[in-house]
C-alpha atoms as a PDB file:
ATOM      1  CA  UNK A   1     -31.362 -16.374   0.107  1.00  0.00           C
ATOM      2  CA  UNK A   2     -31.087 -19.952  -1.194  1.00  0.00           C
ATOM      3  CA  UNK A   3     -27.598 -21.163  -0.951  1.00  0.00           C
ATOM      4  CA  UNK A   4     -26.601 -23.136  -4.259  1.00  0.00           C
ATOM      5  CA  UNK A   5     -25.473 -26.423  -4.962  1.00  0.00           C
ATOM      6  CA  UNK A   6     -24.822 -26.497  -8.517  1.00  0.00           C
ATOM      7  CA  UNK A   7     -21.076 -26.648  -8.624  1.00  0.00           C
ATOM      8  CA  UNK A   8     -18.752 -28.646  -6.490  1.00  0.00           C
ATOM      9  CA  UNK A   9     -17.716 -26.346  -3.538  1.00  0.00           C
ATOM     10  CA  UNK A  10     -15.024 -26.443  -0.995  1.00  0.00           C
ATOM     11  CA  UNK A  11     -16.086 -27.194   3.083  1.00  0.00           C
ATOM     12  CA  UNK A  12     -16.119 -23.487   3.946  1.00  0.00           C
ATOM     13  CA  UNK A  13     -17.677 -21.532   1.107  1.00  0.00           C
ATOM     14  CA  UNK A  14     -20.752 -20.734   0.545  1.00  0.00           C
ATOM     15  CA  UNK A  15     -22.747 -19.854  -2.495  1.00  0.00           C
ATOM     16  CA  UNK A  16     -26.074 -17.959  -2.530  1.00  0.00           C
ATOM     17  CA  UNK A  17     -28.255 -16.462  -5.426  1.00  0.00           C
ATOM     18  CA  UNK A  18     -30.865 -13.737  -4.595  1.00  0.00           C
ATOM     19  CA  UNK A  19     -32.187 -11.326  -7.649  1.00  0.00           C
ATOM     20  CA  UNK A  20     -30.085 -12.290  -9.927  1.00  0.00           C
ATOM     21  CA  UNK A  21     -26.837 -11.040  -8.020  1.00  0.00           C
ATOM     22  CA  UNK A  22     -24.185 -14.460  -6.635  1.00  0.00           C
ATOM     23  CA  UNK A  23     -22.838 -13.865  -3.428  1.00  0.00           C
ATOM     24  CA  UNK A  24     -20.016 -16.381  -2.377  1.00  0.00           C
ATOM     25  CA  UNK A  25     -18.445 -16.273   0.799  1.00  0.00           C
ATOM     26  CA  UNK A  26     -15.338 -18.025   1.583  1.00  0.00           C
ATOM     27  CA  UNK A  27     -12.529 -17.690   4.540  1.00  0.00           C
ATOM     28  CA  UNK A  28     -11.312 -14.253   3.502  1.00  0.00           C
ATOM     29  CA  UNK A  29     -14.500 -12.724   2.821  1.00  0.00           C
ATOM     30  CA  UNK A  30     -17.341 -12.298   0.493  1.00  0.00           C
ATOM     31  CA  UNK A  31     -18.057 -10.946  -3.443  1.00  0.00           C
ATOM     32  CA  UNK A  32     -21.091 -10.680  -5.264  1.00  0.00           C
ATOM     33  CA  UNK A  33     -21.730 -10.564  -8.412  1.00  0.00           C
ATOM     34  CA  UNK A  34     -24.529  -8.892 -10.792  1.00  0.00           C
ATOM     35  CA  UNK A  35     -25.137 -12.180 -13.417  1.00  0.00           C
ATOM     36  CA  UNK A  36     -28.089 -11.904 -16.215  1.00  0.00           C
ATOM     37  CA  UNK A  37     -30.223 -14.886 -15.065  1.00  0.00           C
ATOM     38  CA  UNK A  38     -34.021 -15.479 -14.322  1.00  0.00           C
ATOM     39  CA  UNK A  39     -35.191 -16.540 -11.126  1.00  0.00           C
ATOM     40  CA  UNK A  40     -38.739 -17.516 -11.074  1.00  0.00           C
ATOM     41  CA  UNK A  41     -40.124 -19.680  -8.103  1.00  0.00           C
ATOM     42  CA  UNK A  42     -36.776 -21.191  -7.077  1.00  0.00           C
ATOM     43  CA  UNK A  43     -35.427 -21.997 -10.709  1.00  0.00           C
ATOM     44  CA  UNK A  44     -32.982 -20.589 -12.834  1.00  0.00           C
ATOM     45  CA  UNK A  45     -33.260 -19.576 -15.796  1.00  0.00           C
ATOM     46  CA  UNK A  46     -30.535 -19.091 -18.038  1.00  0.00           C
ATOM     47  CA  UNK A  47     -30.070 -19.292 -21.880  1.00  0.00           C
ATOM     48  CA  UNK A  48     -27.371 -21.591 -23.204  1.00  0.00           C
ATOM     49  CA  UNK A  49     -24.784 -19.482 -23.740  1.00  0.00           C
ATOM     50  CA  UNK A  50     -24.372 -18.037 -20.316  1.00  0.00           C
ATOM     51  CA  UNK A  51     -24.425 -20.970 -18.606  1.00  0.00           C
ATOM     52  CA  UNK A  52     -20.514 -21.262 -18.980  1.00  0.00           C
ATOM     53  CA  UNK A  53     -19.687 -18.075 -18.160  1.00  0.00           C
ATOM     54  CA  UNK A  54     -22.372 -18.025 -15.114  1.00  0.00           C
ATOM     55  CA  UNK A  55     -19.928 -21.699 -14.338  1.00  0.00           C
ATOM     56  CA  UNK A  56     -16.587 -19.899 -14.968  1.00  0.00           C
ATOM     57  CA  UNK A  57     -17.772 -16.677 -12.985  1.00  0.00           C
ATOM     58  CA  UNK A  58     -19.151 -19.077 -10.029  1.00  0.00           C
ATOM     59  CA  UNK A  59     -15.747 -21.108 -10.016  1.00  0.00           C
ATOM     60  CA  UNK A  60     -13.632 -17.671 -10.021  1.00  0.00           C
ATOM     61  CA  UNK A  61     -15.236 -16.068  -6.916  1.00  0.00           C
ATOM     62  CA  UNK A  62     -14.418 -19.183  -5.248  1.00  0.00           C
ATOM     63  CA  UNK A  63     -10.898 -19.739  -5.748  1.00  0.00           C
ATOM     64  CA  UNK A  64     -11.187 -15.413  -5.231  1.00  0.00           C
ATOM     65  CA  UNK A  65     -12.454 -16.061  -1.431  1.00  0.00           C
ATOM     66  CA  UNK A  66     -10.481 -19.268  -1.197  1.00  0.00           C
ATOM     67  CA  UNK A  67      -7.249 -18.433  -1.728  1.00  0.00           C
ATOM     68  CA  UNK A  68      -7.317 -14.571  -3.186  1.00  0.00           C
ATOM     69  CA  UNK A  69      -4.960 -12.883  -5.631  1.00  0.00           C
ATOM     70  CA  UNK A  70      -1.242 -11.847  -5.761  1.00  0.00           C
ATOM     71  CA  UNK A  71       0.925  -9.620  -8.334  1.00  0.00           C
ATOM     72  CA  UNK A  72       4.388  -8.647  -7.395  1.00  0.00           C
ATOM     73  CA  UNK A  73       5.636  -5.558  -9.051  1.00  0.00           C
ATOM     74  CA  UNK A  74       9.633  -4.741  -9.300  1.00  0.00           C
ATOM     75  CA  UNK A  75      10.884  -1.612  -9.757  1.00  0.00           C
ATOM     76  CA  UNK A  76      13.522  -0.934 -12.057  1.00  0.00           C
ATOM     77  CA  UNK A  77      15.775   1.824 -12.367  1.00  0.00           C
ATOM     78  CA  UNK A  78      18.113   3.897  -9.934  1.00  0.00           C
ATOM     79  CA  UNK A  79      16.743   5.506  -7.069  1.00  0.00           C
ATOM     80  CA  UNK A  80      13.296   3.152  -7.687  1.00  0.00           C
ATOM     81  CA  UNK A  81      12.103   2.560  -4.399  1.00  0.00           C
ATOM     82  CA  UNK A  82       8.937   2.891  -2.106  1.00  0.00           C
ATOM     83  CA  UNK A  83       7.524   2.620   1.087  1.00  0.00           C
ATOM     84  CA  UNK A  84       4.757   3.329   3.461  1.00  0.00           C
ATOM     85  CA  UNK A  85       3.382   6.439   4.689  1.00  0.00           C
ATOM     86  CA  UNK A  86       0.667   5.996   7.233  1.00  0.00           C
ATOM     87  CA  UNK A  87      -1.935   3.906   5.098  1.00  0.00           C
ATOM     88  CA  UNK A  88      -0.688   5.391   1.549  1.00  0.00           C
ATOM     89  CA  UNK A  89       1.740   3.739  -0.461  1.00  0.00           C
ATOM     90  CA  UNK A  90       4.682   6.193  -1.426  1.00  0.00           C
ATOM     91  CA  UNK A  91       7.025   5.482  -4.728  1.00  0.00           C
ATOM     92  CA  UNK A  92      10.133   7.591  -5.367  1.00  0.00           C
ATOM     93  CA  UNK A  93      10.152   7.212  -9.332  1.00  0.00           C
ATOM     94  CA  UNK A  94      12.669  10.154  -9.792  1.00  0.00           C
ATOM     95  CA  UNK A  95      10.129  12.698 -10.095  1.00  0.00           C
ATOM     96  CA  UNK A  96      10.266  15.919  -7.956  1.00  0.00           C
ATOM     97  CA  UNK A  97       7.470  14.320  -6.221  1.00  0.00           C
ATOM     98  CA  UNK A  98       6.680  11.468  -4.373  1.00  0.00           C
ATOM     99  CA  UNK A  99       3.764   9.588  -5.848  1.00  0.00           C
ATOM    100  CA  UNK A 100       1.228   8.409  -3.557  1.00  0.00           C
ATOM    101  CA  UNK A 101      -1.763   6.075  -4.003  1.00  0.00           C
ATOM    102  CA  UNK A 102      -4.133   5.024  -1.385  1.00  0.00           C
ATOM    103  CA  UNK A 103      -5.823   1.673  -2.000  1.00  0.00           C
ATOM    104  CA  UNK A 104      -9.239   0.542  -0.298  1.00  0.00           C
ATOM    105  CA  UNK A 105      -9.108  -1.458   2.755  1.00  0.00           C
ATOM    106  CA  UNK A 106      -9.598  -4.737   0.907  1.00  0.00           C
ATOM    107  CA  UNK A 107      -5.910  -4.202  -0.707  1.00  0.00           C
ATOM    108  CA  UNK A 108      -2.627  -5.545   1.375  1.00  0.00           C
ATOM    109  CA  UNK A 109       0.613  -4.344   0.321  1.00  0.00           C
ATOM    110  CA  UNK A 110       3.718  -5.507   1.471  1.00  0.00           C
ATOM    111  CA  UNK A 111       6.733  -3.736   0.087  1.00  0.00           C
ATOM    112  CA  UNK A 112      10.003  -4.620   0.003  1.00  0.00           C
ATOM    113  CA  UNK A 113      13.121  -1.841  -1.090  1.00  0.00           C
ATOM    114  CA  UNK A 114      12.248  -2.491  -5.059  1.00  0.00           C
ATOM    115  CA  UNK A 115       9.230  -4.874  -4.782  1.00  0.00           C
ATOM    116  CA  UNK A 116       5.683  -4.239  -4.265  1.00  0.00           C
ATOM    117  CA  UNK A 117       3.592  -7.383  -3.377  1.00  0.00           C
ATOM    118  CA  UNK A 118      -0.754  -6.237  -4.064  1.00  0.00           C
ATOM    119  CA  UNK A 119      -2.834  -8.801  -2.573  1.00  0.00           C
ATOM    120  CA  UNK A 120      -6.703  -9.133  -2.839  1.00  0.00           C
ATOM    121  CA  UNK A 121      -9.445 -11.505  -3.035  1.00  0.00           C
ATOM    122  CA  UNK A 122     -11.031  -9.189  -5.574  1.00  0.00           C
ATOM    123  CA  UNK A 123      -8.984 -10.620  -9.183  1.00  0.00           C
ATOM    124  CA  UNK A 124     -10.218  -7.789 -11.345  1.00  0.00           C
ATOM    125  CA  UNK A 125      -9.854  -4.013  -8.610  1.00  0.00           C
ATOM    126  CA  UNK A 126      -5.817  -6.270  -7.702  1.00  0.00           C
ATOM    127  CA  UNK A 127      -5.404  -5.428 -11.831  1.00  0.00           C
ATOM    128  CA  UNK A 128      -6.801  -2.439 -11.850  1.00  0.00           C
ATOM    129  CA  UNK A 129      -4.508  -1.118  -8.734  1.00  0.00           C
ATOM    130  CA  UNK A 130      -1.203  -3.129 -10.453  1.00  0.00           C
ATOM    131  CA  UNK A 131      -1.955  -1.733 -13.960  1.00  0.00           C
ATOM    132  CA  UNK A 132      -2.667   1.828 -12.507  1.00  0.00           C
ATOM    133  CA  UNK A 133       1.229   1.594 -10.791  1.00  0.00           C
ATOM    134  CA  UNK A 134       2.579   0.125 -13.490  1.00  0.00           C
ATOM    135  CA  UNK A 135       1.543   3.418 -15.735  1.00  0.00           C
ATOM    136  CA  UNK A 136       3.378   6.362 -13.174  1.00  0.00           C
ATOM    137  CA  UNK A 137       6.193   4.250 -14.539  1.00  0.00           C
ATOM    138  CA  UNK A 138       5.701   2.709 -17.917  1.00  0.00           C
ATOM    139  CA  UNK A 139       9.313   0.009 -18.424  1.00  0.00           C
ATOM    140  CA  UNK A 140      11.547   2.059 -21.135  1.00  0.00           C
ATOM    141  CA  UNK A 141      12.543   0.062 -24.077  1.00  0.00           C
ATOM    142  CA  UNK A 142      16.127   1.327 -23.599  1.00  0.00           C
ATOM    143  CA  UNK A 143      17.210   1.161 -20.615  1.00  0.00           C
ATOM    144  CA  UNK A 144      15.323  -1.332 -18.969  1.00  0.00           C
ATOM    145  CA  UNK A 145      14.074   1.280 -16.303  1.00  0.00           C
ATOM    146  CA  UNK A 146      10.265   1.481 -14.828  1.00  0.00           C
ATOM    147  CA  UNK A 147       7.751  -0.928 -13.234  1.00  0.00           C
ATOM    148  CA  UNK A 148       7.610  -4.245 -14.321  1.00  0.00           C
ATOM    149  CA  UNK A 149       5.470  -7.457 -13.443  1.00  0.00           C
ATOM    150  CA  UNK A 150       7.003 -10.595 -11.742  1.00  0.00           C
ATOM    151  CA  UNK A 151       8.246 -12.500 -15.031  1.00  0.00           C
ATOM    152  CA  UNK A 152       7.952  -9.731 -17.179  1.00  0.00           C
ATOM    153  CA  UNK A 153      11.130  -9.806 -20.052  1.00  0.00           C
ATOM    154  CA  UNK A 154      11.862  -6.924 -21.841  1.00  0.00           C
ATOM    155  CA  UNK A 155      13.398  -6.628 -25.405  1.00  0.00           C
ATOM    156  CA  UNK A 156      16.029  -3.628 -24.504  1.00  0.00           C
ATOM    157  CA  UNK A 157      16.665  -1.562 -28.328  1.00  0.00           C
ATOM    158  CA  UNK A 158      19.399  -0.823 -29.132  1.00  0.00           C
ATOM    159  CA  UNK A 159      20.539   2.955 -29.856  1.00  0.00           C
ATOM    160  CA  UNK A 160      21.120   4.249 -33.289  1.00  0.00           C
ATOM    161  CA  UNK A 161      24.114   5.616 -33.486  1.00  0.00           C
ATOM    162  CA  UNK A 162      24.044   8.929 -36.063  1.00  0.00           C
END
């Protein structure tokens, strides 16, 4: 592996390119990532029009193993409230059932009585996980109830009256 240095990195990451797949490790850990490029006798070879997103890919694994990810989910609604059972995540969503997701080790939840706080250094499985939560419990447009994201607003209807 040749370690890169094409872009300006912090003291303690470190960028490498082998086949065509970026690996960048960082104080929380490491990604990789599958890119389209060309590597022929220690150049790269990419076309014009990748070369930003290869930039912008490059810069967002290192802010990724830098400083990592964070959504904070509220729940809304009466009886809306989870917890922890063994290394599941359980939320009581006033269904006869508890709902329970198990994320991969990589995940960190810390839950508070109405709150959920998903952290990752992985930006794009953290959405995945928040938007998968968010839909056991999509917010009502009436009542205000569901899962909701940090500053998420909602435009409550009014009912028709007949």
């Amino acid at each position: 592996m040749k370690e890169l240095n094409i872009i300006k990195q912090k003291k303690n990451v470190k960028i490498f390119l082998k086949d065509s797949i970026l690996t960048v490790q960082g104080p929380l850990g490491s990604l990789s990532q599958k890119l389209q490029i060309t590597n022929v006798n220690d150049f790269l070879f990419i076309s014009s029009e990748q070369l930003d997103l290869f930039v912008k890919i490059t810069k967002k694994l290192i802010k990724s193993v830098t400083y990592g990810w964070f959504i904070e989910l509220n729940l809304n609604g009466i009886g809306y409230k989870s917890f922890k059972l063994d290394d599941k995540i359980a939320l009581d969503l006033g269904y006869s059932n508890l709902v329970l997701y198990k994320p991969k080790s990589n995940l960190k939840i810390k839950n508070f009585k109405n709150k959920l706080v998903l952290f990752c250094i992985d930006k794009d499985y953290l959405y995945n996980v928040a938007y998968l939560l968010r839909n056991y419990s999509v917010p009502d447009a009436y009542k205000g109830k569901g899962i909701l994201f940090r500053n998420q607003n909602l435009k409550l209807k009014k009912k028709v009256k007949s």
